[in-house]
PDB file of N, CA and C in Angstrom:
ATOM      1  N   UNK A   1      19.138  10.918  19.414  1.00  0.00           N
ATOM      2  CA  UNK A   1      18.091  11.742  19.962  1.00  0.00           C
ATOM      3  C   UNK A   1      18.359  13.210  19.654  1.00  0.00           C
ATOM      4  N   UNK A   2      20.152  13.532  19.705  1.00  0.00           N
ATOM      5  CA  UNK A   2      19.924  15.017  19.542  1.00  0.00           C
ATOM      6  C   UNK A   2      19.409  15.023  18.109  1.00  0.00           C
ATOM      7  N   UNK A   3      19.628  14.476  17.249  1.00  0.00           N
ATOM      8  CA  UNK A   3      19.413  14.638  15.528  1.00  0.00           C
ATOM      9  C   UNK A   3      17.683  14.616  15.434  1.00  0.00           C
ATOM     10  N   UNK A   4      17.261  14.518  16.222  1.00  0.00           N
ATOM     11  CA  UNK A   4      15.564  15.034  16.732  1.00  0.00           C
ATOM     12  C   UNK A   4      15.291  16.085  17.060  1.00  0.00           C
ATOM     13  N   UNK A   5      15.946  16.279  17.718  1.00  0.00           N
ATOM     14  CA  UNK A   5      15.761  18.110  18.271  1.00  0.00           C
ATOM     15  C   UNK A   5      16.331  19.049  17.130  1.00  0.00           C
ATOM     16  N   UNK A   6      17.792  18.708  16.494  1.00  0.00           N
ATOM     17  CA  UNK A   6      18.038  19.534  15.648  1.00  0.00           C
ATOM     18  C   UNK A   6      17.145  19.907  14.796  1.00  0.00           C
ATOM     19  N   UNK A   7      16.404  18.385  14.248  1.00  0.00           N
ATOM     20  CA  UNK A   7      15.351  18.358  13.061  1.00  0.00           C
ATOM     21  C   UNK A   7      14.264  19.220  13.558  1.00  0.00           C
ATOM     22  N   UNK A   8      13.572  19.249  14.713  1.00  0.00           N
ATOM     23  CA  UNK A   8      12.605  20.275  15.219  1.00  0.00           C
ATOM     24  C   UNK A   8      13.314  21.604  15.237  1.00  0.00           C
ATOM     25  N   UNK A   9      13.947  21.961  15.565  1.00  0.00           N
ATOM     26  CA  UNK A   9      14.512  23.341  15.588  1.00  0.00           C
ATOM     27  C   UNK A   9      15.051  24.138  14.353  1.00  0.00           C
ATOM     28  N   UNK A  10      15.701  23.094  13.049  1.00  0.00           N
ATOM     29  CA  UNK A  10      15.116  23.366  11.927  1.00  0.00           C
ATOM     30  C   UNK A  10      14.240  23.879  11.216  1.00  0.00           C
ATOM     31  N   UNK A  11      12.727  22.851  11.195  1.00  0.00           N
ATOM     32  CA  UNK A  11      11.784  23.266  11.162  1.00  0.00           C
ATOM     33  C   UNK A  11      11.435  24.408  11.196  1.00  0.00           C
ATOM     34  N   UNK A  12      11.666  24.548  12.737  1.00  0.00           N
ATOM     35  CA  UNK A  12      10.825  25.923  13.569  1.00  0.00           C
ATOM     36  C   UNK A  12      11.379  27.190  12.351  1.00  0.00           C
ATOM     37  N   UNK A  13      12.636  27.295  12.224  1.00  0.00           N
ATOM     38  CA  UNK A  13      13.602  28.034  11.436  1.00  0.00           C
ATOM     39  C   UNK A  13      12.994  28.447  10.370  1.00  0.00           C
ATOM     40  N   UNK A  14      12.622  26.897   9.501  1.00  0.00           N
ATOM     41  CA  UNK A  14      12.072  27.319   8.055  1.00  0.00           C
ATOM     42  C   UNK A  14      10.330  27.873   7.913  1.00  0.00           C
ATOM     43  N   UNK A  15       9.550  27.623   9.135  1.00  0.00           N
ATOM     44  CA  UNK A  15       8.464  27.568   9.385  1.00  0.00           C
ATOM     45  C   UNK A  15       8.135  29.318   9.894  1.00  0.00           C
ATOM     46  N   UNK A  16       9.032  29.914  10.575  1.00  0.00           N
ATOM     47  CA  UNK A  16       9.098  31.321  10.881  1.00  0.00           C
ATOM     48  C   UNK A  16       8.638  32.225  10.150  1.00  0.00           C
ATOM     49  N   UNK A  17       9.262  32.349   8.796  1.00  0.00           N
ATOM     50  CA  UNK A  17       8.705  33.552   7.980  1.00  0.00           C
ATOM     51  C   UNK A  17       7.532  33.021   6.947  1.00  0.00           C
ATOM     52  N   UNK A  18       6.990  31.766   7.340  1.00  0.00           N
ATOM     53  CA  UNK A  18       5.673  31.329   6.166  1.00  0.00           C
ATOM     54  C   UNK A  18       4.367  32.071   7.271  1.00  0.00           C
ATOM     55  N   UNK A  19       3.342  32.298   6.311  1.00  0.00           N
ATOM     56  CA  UNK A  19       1.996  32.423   6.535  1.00  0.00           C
ATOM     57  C   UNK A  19       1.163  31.509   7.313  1.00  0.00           C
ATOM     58  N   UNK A  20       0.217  31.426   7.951  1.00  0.00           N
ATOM     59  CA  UNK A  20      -0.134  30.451   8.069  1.00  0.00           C
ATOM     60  C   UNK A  20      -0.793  29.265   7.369  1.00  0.00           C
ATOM     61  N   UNK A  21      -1.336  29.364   6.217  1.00  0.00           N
ATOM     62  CA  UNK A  21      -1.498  28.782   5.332  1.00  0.00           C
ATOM     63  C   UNK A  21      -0.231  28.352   4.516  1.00  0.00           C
ATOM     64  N   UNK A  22       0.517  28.548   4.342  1.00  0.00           N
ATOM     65  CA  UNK A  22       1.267  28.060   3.779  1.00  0.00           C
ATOM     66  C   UNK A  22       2.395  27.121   5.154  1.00  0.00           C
ATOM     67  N   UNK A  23       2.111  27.428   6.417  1.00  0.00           N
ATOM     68  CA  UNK A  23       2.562  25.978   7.304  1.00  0.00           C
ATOM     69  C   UNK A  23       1.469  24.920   7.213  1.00  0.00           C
ATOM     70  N   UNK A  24       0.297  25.256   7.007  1.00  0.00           N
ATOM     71  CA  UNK A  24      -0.972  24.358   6.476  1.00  0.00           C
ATOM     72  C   UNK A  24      -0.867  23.499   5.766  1.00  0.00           C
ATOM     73  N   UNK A  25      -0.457  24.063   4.385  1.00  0.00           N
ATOM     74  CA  UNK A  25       0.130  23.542   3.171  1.00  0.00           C
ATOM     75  C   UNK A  25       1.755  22.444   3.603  1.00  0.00           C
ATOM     76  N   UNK A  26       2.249  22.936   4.026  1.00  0.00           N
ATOM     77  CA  UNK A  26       3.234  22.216   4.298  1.00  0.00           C
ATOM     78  C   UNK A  26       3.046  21.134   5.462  1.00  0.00           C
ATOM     79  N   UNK A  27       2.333  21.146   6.020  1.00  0.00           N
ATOM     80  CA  UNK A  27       2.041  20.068   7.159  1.00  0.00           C
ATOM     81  C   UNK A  27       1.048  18.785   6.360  1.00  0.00           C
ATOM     82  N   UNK A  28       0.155  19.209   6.147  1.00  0.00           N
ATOM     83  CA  UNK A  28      -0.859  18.340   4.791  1.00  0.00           C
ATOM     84  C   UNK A  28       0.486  17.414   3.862  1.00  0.00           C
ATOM     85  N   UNK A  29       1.445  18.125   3.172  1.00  0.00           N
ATOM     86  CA  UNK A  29       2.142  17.248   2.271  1.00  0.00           C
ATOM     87  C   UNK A  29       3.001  16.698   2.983  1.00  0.00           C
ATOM     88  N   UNK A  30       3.694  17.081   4.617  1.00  0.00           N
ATOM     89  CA  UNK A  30       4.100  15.599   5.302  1.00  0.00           C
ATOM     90  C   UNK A  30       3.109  14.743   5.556  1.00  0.00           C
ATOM     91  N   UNK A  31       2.384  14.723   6.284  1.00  0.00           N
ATOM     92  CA  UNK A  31       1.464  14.133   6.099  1.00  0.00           C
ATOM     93  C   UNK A  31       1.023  13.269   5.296  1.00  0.00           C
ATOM     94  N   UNK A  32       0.475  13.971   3.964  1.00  0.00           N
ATOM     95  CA  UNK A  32       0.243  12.915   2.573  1.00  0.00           C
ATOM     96  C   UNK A  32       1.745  12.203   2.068  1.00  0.00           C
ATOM     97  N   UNK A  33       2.845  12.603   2.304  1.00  0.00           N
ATOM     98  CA  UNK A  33       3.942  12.046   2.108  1.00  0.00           C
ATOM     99  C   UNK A  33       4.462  10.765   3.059  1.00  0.00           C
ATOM    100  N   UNK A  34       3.832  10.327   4.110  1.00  0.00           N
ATOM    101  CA  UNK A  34       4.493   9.383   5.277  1.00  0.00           C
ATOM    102  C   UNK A  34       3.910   8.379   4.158  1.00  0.00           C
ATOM    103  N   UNK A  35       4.958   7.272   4.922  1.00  0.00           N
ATOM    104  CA  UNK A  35       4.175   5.792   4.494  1.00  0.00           C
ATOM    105  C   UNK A  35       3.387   5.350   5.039  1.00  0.00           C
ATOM    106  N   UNK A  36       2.270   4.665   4.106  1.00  0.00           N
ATOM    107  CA  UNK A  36       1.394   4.370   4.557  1.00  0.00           C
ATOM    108  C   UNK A  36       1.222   2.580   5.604  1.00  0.00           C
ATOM    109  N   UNK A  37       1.066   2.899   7.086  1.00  0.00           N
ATOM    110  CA  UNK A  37       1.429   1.744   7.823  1.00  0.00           C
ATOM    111  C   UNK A  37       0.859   0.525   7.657  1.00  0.00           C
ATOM    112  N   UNK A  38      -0.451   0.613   6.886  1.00  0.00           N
ATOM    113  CA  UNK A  38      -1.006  -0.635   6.341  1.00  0.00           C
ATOM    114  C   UNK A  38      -0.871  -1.182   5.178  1.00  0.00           C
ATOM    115  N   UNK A  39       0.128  -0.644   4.530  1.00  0.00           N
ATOM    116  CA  UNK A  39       0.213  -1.458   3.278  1.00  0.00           C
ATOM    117  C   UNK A  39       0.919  -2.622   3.058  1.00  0.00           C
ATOM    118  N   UNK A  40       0.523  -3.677   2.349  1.00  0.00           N
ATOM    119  CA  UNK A  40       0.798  -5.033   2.709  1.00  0.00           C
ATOM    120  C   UNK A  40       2.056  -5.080   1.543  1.00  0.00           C
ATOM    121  N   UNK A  41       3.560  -5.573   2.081  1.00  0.00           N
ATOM    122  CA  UNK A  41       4.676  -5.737   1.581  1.00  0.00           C
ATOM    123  C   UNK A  41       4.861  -7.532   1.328  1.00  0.00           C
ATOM    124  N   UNK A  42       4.600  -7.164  -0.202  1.00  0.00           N
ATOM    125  CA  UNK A  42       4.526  -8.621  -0.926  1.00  0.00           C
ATOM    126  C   UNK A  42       5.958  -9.326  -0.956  1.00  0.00           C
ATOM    127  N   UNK A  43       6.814  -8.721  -1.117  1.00  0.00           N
ATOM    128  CA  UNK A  43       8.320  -9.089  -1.173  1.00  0.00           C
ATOM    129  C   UNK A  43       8.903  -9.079  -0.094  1.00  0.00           C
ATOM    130  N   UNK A  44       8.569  -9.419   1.032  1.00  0.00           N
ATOM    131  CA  UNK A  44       9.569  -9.493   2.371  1.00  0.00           C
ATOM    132  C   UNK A  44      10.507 -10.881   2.159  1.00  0.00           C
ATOM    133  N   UNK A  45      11.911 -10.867   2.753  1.00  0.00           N
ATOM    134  CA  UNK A  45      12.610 -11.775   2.668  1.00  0.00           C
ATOM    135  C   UNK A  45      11.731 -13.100   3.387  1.00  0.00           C
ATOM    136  N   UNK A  46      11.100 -13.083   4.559  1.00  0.00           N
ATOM    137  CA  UNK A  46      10.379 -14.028   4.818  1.00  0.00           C
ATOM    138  C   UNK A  46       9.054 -14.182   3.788  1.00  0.00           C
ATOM    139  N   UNK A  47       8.290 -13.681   3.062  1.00  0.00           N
ATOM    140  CA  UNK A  47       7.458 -14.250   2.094  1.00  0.00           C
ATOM    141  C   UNK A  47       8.160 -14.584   0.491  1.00  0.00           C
ATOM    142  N   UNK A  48       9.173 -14.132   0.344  1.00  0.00           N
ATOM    143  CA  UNK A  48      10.278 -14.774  -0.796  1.00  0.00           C
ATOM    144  C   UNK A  48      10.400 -15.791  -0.681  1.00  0.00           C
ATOM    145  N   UNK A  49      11.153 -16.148   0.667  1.00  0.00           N
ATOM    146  CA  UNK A  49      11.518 -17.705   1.047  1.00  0.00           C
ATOM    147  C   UNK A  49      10.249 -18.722   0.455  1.00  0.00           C
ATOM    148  N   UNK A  50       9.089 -18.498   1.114  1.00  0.00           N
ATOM    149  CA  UNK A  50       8.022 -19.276   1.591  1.00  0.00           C
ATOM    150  C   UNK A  50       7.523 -19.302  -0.157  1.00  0.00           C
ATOM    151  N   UNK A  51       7.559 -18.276  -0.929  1.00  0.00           N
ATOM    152  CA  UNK A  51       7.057 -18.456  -2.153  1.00  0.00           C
ATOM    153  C   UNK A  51       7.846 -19.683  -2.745  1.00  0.00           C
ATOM    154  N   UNK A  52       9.275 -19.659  -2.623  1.00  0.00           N
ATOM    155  CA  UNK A  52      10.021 -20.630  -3.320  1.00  0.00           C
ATOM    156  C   UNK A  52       9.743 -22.482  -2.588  1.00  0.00           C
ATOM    157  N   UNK A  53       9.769 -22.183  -1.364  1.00  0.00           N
ATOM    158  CA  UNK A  53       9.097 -23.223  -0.823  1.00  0.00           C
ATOM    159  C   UNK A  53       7.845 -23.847  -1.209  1.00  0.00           C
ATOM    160  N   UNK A  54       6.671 -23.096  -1.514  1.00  0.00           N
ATOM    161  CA  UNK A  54       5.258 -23.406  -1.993  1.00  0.00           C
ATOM    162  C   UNK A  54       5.788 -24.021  -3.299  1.00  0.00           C
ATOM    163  N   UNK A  55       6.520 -23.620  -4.284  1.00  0.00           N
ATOM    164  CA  UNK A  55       6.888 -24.399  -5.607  1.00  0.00           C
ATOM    165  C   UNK A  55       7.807 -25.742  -5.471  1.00  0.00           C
ATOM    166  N   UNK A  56       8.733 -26.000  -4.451  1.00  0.00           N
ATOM    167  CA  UNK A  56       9.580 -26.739  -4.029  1.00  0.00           C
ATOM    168  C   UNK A  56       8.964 -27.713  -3.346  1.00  0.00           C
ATOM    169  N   UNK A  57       8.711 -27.519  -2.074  1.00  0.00           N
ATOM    170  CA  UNK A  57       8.127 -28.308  -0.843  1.00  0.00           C
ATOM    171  C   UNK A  57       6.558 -27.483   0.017  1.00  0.00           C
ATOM    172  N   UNK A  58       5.721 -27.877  -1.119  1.00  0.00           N
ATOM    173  CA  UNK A  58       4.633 -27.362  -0.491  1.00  0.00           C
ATOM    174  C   UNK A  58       4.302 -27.677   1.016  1.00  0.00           C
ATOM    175  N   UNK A  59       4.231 -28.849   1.824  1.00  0.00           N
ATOM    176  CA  UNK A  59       3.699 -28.616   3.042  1.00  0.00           C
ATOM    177  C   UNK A  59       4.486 -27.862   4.058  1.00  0.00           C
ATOM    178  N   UNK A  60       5.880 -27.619   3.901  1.00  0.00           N
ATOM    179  CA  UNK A  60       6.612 -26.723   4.938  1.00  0.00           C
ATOM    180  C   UNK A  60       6.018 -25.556   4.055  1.00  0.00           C
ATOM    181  N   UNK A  61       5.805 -25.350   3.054  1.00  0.00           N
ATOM    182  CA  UNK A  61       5.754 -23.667   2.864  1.00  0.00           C
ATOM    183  C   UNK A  61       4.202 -23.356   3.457  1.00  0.00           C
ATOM    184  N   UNK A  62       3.079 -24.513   3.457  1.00  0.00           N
ATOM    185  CA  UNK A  62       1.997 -24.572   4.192  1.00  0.00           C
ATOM    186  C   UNK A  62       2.128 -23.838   5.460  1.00  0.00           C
ATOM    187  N   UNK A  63       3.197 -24.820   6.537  1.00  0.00           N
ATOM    188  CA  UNK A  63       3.384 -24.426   7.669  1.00  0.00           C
ATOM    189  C   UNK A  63       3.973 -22.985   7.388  1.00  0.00           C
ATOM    190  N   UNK A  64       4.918 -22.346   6.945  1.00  0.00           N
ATOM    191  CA  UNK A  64       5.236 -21.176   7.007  1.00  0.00           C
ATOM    192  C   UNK A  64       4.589 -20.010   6.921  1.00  0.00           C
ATOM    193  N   UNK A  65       3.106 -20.302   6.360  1.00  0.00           N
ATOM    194  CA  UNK A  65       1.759 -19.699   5.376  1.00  0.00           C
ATOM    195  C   UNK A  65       1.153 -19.465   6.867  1.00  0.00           C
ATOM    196  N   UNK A  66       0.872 -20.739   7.794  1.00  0.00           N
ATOM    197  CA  UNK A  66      -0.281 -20.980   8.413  1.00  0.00           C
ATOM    198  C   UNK A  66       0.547 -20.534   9.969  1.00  0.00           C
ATOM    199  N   UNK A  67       1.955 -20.119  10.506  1.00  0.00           N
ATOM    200  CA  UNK A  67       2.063 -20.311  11.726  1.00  0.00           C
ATOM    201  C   UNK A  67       2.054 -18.996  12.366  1.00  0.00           C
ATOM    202  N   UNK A  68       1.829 -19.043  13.447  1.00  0.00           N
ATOM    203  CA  UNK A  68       1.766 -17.680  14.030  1.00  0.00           C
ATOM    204  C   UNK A  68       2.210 -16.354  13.722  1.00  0.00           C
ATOM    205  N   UNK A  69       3.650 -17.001  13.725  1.00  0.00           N
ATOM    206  CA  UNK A  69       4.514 -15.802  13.431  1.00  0.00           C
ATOM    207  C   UNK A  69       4.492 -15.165  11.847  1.00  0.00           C
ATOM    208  N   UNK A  70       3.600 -15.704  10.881  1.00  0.00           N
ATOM    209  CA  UNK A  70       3.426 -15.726   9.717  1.00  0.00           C
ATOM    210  C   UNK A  70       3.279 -14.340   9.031  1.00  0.00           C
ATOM    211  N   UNK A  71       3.939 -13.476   8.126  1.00  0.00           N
ATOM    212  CA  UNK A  71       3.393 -12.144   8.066  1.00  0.00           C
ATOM    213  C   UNK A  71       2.673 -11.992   6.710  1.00  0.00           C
ATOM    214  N   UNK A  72       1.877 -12.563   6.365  1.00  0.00           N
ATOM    215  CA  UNK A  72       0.704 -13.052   5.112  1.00  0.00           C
ATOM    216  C   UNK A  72      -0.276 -12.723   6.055  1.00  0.00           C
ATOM    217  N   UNK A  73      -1.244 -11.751   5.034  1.00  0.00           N
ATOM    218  CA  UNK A  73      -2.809 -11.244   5.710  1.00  0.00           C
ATOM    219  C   UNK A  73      -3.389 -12.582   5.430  1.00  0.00           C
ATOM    220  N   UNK A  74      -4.819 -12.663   5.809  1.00  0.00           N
ATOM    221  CA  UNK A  74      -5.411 -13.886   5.496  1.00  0.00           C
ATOM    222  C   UNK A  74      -5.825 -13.821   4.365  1.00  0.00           C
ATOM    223  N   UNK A  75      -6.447 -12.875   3.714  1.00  0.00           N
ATOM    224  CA  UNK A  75      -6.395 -13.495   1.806  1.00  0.00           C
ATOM    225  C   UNK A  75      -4.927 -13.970   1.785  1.00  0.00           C
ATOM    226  N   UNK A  76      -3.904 -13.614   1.901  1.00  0.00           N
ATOM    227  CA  UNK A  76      -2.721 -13.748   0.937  1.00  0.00           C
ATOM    228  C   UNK A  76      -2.703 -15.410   1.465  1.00  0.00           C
ATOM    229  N   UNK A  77      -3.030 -15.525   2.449  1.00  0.00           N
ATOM    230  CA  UNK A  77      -3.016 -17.045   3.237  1.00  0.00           C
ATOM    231  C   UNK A  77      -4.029 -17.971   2.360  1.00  0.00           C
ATOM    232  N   UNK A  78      -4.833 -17.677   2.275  1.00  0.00           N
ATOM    233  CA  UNK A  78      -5.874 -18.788   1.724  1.00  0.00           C
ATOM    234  C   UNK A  78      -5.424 -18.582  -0.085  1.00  0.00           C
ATOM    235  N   UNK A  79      -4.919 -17.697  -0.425  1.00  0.00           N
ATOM    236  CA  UNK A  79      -4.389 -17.994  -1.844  1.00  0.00           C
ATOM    237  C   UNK A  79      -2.757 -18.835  -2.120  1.00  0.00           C
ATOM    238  N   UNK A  80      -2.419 -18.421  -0.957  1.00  0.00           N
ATOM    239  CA  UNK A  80      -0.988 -19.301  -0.972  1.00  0.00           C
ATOM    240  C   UNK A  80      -1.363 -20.580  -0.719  1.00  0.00           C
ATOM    241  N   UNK A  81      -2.171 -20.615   0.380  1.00  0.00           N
ATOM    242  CA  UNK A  81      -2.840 -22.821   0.555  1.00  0.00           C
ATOM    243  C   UNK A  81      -3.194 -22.978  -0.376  1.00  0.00           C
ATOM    244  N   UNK A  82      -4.040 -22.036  -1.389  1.00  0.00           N
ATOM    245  CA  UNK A  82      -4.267 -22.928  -2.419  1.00  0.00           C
ATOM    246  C   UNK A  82      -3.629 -23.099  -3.580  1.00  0.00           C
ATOM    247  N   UNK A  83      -2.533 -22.239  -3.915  1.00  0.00           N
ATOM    248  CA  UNK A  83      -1.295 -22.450  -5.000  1.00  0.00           C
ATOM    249  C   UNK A  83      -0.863 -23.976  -4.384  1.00  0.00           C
ATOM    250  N   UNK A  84      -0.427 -23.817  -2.813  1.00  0.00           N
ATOM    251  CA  UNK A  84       0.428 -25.048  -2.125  1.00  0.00           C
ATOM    252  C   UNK A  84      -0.711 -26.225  -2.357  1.00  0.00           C
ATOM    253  N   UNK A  85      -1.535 -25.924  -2.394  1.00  0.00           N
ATOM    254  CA  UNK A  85      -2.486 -27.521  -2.554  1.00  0.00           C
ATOM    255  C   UNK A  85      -2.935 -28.129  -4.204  1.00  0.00           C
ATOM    256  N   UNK A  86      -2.693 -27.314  -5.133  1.00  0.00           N
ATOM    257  CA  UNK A  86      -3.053 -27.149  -6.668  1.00  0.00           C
ATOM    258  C   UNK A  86      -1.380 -27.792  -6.811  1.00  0.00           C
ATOM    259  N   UNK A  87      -0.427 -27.662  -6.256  1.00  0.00           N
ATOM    260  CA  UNK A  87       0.605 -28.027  -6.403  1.00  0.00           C
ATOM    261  C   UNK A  87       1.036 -29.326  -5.661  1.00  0.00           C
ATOM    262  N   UNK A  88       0.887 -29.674  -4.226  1.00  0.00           N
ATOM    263  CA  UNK A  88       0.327 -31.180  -4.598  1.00  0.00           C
ATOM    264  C   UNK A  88      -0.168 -31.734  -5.080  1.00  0.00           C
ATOM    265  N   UNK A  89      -1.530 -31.630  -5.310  1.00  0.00           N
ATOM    266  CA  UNK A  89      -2.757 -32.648  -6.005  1.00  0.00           C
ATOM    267  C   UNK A  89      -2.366 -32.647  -7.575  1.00  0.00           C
ATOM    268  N   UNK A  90      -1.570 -31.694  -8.174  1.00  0.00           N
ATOM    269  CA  UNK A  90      -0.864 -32.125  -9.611  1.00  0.00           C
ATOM    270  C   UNK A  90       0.609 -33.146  -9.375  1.00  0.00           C
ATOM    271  N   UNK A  91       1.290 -33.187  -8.217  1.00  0.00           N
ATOM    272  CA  UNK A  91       1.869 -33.603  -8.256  1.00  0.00           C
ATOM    273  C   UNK A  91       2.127 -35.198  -7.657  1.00  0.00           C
ATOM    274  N   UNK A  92       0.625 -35.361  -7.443  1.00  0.00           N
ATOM    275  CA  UNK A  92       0.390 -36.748  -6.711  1.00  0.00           C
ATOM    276  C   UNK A  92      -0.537 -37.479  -8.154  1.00  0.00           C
ATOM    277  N   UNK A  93      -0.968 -36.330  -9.030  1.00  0.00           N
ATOM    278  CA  UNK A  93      -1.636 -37.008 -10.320  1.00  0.00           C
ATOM    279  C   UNK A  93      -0.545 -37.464 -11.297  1.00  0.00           C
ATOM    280  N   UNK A  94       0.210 -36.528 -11.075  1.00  0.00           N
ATOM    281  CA  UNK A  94       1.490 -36.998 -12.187  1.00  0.00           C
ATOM    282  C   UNK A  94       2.226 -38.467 -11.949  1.00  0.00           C
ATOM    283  N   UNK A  95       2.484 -38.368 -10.145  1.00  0.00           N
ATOM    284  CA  UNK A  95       3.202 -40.124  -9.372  1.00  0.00           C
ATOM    285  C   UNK A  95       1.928 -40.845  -9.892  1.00  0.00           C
ATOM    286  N   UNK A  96       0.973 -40.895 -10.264  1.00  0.00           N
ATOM    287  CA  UNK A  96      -0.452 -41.784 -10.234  1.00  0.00           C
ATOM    288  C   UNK A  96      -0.576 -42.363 -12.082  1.00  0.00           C
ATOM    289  N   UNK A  97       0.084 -41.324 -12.423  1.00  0.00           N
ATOM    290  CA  UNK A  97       0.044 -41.806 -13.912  1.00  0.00           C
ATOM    291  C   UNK A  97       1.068 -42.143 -14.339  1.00  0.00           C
ATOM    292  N   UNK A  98       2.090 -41.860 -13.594  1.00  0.00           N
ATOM    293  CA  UNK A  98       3.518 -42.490 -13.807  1.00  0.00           C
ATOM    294  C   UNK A  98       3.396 -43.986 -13.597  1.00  0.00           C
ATOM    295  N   UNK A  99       3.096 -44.427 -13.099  1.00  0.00           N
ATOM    296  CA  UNK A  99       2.878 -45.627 -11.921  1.00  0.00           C
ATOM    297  C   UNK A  99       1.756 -46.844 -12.650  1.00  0.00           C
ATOM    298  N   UNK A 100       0.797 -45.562 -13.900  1.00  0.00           N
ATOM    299  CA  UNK A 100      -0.458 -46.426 -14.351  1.00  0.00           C
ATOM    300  C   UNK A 100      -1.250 -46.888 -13.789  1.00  0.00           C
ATOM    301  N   UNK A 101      -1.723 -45.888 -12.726  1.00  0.00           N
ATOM    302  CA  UNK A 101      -2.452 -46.542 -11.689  1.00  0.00           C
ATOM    303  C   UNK A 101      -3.430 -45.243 -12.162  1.00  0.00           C
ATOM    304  N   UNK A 102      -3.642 -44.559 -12.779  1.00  0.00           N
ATOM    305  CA  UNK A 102      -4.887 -43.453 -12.862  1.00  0.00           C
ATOM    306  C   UNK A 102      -4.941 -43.280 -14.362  1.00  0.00           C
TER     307      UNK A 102
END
């Protein structure tokens, strides 16, 4: 907490001898500089997992896609069911022709 206050009192320091436009200027580019809180992070260790799962064992990576705690927006959801379902239904055509039954 103190490393908060220092950082404000800093500030104040470097902010003293500017214009006001130019604390303007400098407030605008923190600002345009934060991250942005909605941007959707494709590589999280939990959607890594679940990708390798969808190629491996599609219906748990289903469940991982579809459960609550899930952090996939809903496009990313309905494109992952359908990688996970394009990846059964090839892989139940392949047992079907193996078999000579299709």
């Amino acid at each position: 907490m103190a490393t908060k206050v220092e950082k404000r009192e800093d500030k104040r320091k470097r902010m003293d001898g500017l214009s006001d436009r130019q604390k303007h200027i400098i407030e605008l580019r923190e600002q345009i500089n934060k991250p942005d809180p909605h941007q959707v992070k494709t590589f999280t260790k939990y959607k890594i997992i679940t990708y390798i799962f969808n190629v491996l064992f599609p219906p748990y990576a289903l469940y991982r896609i579809w459960c609550t705690k899930s952090e996939f927006t809903h496009i990313e959801k309905l494109a992952q069911s359908f990688v996970a379902s394009a990846i059964l239904i090839i892989f139940i055509l392949l047992q079907l022709e193996r078999l000579n039954i299709f």
